[in-house]
PDB file of N, CA and C in Angstrom:
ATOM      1  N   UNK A   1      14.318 -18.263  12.221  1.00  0.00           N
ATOM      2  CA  UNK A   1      13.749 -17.122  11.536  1.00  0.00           C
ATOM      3  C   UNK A   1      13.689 -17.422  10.040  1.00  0.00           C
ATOM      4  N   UNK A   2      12.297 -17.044   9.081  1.00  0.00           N
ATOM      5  CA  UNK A   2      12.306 -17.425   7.992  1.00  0.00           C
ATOM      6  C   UNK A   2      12.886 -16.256   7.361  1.00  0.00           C
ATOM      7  N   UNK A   3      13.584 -16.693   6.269  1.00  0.00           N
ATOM      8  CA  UNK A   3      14.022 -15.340   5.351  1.00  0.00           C
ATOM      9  C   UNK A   3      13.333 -14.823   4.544  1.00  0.00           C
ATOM     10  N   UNK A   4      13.251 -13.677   3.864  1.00  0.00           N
ATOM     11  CA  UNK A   4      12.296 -12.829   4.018  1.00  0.00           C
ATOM     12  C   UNK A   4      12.406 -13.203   2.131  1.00  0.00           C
ATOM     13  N   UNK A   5      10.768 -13.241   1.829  1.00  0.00           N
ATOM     14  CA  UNK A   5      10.674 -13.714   0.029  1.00  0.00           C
ATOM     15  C   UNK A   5      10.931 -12.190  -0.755  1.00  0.00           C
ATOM     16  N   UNK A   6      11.418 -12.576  -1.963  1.00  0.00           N
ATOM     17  CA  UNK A   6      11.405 -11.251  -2.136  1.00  0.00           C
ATOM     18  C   UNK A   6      10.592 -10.616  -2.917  1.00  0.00           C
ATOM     19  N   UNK A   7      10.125  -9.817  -3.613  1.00  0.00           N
ATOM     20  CA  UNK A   7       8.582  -9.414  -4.039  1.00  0.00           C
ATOM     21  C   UNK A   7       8.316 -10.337  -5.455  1.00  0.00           C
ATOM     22  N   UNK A   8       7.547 -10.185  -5.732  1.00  0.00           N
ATOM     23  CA  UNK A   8       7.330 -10.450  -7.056  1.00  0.00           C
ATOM     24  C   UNK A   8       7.361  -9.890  -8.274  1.00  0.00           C
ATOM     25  N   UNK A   9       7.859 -10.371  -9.126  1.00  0.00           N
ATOM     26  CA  UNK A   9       7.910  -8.831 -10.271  1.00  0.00           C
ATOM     27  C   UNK A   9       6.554  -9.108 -11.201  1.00  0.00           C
ATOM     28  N   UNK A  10       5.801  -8.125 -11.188  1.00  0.00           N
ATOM     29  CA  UNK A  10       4.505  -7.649 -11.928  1.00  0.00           C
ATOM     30  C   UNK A  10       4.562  -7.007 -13.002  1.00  0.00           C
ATOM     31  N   UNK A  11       3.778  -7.582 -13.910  1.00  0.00           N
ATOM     32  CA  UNK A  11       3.787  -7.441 -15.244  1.00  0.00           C
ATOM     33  C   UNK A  11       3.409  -5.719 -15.670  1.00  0.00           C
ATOM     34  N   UNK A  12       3.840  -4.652 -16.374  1.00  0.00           N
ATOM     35  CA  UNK A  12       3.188  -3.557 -16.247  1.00  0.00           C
ATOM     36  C   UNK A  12       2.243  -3.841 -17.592  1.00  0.00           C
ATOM     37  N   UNK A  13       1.379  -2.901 -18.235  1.00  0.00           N
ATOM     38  CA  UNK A  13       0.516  -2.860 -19.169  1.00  0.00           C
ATOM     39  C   UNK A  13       1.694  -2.420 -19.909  1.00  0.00           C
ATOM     40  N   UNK A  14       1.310  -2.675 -21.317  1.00  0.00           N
ATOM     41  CA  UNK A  14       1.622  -2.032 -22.369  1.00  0.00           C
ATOM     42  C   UNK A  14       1.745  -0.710 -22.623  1.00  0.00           C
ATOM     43  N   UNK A  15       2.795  -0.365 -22.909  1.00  0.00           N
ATOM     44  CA  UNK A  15       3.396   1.600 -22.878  1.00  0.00           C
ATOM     45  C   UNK A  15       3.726   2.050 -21.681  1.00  0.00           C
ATOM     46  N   UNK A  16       3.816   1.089 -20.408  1.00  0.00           N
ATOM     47  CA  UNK A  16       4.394   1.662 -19.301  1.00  0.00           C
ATOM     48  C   UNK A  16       5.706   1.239 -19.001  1.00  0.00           C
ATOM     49  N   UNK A  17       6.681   1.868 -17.892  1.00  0.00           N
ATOM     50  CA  UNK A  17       7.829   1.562 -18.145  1.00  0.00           C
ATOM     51  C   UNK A  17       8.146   2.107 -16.232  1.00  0.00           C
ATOM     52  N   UNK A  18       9.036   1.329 -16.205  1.00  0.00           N
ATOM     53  CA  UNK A  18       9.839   1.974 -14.281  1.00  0.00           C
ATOM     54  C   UNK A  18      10.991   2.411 -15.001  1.00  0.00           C
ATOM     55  N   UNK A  19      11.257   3.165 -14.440  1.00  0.00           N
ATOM     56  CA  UNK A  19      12.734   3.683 -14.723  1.00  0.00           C
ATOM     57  C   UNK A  19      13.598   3.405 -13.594  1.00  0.00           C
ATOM     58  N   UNK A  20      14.861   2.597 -14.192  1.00  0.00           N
ATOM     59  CA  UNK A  20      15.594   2.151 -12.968  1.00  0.00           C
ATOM     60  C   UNK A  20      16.711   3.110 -12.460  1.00  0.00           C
ATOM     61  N   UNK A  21      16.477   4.336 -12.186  1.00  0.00           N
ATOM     62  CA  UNK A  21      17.082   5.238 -11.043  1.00  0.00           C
ATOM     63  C   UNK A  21      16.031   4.954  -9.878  1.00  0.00           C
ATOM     64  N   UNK A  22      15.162   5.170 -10.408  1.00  0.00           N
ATOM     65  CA  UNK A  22      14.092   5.286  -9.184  1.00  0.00           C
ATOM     66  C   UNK A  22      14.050   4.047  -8.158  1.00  0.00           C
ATOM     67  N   UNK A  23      14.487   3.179  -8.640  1.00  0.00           N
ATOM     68  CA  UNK A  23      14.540   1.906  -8.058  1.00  0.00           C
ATOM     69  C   UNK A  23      15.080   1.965  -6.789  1.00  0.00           C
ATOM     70  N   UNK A  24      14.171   1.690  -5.312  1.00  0.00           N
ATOM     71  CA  UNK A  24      14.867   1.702  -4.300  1.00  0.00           C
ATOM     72  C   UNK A  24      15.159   3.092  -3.512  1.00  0.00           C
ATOM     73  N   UNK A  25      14.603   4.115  -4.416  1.00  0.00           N
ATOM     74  CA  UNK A  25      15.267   5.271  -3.992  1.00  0.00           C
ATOM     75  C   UNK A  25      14.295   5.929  -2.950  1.00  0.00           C
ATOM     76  N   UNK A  26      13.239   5.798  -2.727  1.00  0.00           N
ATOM     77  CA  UNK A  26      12.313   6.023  -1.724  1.00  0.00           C
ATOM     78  C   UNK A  26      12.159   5.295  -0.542  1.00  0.00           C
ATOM     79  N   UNK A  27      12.584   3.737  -0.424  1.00  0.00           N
ATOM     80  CA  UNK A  27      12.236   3.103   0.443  1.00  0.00           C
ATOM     81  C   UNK A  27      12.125   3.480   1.845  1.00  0.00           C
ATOM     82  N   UNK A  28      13.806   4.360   2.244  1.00  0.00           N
ATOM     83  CA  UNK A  28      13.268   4.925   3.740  1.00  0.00           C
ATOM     84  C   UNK A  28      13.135   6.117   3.872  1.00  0.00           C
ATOM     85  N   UNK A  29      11.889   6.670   2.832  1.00  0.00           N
ATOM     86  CA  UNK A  29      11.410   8.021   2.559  1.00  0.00           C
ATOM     87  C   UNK A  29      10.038   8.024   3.739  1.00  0.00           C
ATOM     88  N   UNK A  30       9.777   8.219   4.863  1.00  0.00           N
ATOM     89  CA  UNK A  30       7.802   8.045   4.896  1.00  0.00           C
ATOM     90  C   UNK A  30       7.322   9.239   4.481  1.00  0.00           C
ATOM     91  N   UNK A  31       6.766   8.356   3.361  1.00  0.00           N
ATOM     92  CA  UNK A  31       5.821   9.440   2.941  1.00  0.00           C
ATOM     93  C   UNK A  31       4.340   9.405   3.221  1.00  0.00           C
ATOM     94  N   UNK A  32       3.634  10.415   3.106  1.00  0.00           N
ATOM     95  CA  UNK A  32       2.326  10.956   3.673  1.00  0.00           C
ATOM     96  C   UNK A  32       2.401   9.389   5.045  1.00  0.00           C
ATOM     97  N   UNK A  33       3.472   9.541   5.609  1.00  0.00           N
ATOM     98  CA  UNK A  33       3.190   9.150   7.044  1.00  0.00           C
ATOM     99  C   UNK A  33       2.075  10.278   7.884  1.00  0.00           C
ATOM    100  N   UNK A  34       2.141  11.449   7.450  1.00  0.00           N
ATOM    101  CA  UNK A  34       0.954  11.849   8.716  1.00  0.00           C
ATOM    102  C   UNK A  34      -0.506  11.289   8.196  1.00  0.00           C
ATOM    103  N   UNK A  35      -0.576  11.174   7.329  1.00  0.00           N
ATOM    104  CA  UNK A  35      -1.910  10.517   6.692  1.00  0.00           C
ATOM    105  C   UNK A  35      -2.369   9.196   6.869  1.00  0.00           C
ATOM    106  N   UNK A  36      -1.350   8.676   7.254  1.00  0.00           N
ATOM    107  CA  UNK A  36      -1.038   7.121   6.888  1.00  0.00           C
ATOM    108  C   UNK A  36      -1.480   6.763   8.886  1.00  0.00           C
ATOM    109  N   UNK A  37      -0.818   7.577   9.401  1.00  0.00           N
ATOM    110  CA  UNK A  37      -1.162   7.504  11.024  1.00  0.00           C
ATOM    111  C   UNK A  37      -2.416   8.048  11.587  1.00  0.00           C
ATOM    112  N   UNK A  38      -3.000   9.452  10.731  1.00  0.00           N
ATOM    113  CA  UNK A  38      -4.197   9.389  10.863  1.00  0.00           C
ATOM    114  C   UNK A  38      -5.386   8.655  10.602  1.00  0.00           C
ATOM    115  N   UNK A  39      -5.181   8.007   9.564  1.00  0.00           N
ATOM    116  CA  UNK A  39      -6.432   6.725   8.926  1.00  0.00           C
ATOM    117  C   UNK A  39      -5.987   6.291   9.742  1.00  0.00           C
ATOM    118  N   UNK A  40      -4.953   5.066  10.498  1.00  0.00           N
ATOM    119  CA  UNK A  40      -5.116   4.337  11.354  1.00  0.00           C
ATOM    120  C   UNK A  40      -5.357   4.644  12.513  1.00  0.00           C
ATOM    121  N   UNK A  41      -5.383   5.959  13.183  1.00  0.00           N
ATOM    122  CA  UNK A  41      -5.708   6.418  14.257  1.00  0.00           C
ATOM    123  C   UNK A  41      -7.528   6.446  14.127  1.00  0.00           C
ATOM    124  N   UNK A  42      -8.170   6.821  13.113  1.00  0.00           N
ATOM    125  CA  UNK A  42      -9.256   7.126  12.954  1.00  0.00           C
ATOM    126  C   UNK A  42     -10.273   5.236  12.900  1.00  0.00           C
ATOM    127  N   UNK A  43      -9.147   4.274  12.426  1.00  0.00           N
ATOM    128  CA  UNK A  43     -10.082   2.952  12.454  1.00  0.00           C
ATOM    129  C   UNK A  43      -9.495   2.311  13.161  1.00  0.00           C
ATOM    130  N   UNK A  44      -8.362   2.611  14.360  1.00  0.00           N
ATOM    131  CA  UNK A  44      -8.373   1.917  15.478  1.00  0.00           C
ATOM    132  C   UNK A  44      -9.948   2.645  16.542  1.00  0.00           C
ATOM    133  N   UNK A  45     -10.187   3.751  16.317  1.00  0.00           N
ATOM    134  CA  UNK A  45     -11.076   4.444  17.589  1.00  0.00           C
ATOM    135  C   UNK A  45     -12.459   3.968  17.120  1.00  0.00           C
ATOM    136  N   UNK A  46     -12.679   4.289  15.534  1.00  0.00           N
ATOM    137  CA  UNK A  46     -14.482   4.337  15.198  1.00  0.00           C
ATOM    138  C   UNK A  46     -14.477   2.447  14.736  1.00  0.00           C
ATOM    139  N   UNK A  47     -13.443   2.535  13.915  1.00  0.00           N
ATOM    140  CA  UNK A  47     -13.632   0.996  13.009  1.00  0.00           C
ATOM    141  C   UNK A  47     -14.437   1.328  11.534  1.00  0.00           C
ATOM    142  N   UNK A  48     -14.346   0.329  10.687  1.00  0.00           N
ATOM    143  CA  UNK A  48     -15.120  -0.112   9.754  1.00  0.00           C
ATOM    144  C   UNK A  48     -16.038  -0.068   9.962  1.00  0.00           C
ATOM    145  N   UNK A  49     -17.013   0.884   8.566  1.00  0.00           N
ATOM    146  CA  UNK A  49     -18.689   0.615   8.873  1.00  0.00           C
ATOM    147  C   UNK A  49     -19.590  -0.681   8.407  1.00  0.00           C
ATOM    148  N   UNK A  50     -20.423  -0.590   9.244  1.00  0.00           N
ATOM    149  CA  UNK A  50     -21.430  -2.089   8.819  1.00  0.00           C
ATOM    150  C   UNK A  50     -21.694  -1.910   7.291  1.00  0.00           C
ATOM    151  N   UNK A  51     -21.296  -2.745   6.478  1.00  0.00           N
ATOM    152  CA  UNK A  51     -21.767  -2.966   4.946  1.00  0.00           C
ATOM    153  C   UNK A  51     -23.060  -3.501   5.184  1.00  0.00           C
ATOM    154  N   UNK A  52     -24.301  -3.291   4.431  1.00  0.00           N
ATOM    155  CA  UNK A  52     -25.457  -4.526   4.770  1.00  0.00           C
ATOM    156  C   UNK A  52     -25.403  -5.187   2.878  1.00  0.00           C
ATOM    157  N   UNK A  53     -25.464  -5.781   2.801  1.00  0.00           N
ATOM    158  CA  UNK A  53     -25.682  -6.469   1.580  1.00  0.00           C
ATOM    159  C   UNK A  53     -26.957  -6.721   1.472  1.00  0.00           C
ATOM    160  N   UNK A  54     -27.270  -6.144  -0.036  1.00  0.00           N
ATOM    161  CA  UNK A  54     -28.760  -6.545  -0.520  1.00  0.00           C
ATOM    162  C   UNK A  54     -29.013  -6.977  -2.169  1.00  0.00           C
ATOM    163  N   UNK A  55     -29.695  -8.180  -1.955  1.00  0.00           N
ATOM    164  CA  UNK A  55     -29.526  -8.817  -3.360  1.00  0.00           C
ATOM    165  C   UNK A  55     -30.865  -7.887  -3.905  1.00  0.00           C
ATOM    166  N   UNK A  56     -30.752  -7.468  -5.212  1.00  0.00           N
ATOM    167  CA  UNK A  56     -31.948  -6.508  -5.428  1.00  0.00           C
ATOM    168  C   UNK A  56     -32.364  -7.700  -7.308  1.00  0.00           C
TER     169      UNK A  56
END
C-alpha cells in the first residue's frame, strides 16, 4: 500500500490569510452532502452534455 502524499501548500494572493483554528476543523463535517449526491445522482443518469466546438 502506497502512503498517502500529503497536500500541497498553495500560495494565497496577497491580503489573504487562513486562520489556523480553522485548520482541520471541518474535515469530517459533510457538508452540502445532499447537493453533492444530487449532482452525482443527476450525471450518473443524464451525463455530460455534447460540447460542439466551433472555430468562428
Amino acid at each position: 500500500m502506497k502512503p498517502k502524499k500529503e497536500p500541497t501548500k498553495k500560495k494565497l494572493l496577497e491580503g489573504f490569510s487562513i486562520k489556523p483554528g480553522l485548520d482541520k476543523k471541518y474535515d469530517d463535517q459533510p457538508l452540502f452532502k445532499d447537493k453533492v449526491d444530487r449532482a452525482n445522482h443527476i450525471l450518473k443518469t443524464v451525463g455530460l452534455p455534447d460540447f460542439k466546438l466551433t472555430a468562428e
